[in-house]
Protein backbone atom coordinates (compact mmCIF):
# COMPACT_ATOMS: atom_id res chain seq x y z
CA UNK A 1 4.66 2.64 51.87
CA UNK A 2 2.76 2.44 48.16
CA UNK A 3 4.17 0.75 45.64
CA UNK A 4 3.71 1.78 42.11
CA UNK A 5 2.83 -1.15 39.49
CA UNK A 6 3.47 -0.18 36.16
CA UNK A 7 0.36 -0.98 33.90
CA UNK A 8 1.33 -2.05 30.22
CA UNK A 9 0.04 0.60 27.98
CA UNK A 10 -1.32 0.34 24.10
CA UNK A 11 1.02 1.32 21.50
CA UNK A 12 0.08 0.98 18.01
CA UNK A 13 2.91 -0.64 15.92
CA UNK A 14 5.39 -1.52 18.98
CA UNK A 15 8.68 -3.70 18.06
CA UNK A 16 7.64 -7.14 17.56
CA UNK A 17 10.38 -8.55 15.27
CA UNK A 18 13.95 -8.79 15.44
CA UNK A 19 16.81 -8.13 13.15
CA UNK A 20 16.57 -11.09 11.44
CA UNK A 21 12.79 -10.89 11.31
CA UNK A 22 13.91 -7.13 9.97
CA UNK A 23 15.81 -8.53 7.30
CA UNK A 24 13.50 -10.93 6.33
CA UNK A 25 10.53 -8.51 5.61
CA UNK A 26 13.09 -5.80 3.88
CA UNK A 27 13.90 -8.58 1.40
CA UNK A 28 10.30 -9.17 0.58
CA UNK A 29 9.78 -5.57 0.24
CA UNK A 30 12.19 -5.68 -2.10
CA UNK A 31 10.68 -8.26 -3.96
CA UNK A 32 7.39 -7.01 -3.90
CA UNK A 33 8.64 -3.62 -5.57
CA UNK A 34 11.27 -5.30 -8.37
CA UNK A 35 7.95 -7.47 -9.04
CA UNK A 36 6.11 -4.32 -9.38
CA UNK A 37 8.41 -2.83 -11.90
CA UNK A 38 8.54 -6.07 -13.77
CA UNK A 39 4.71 -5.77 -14.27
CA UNK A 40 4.29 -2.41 -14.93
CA UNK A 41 4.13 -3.04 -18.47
CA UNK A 42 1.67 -6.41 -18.92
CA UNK A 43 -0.71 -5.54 -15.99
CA UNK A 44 -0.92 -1.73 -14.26
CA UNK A 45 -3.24 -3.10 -11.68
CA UNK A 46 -1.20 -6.21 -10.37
CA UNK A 47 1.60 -3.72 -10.30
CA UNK A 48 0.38 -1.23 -8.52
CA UNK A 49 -0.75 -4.11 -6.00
CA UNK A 50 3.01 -5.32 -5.44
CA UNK A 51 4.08 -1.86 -5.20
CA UNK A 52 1.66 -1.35 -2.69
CA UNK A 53 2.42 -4.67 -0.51
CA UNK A 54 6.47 -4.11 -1.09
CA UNK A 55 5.67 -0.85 0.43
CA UNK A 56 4.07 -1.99 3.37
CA UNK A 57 6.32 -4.89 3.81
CA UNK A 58 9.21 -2.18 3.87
CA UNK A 59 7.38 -0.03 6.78
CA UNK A 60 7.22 -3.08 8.41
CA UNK A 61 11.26 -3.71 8.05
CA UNK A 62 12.21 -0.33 8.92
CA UNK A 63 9.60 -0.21 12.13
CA UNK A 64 10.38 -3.25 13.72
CA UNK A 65 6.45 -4.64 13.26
CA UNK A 66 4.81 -7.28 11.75
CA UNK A 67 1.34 -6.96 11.44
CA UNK A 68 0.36 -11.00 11.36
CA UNK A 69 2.59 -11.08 14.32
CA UNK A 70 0.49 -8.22 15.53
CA UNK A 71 -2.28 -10.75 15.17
CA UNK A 72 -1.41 -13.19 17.08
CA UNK A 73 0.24 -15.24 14.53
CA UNK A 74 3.26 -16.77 15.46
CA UNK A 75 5.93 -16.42 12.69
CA UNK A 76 9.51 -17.97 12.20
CA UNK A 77 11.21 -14.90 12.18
């Protein structure tokens, strides 16, 4: 008889956060973007920045992955 061990494979951006770790990064996603239309005005460059990170911030919410957890970081949510 052979017994089959299943070998953990590499998948980029698996689940590492939970709903409240969700939540957490879709509110500072948020905040990222309403900073970004707040600056839009005084400095095109800093806004396009926070657009950029409330961006990322928000494809982290809505996938389930943090990348400093992805790291090795641990993080409080």
């Amino acid at each position: 008889m052979k017994l089959c061990v299943a070998q953990e494979q590499y998948y980029p951006m698996r689940q590492n956060i939970d709903r409240k770790g969700r939540a957490a990064r879709g509110g500072i996603g948020l905040l990222f973007l309403l900073c970004g239309a707040l600056l839009l005005q005084q400095s095109g460059t800093l806004a396009i920045l926070c657009f950029v990170c409330g961006l990322f911030t928000l494809l982290e919410a809505l996938r389930g992955w943090c990348a400093v957890r992805a790291c090795g970081i641990k993080t409080p949510f």
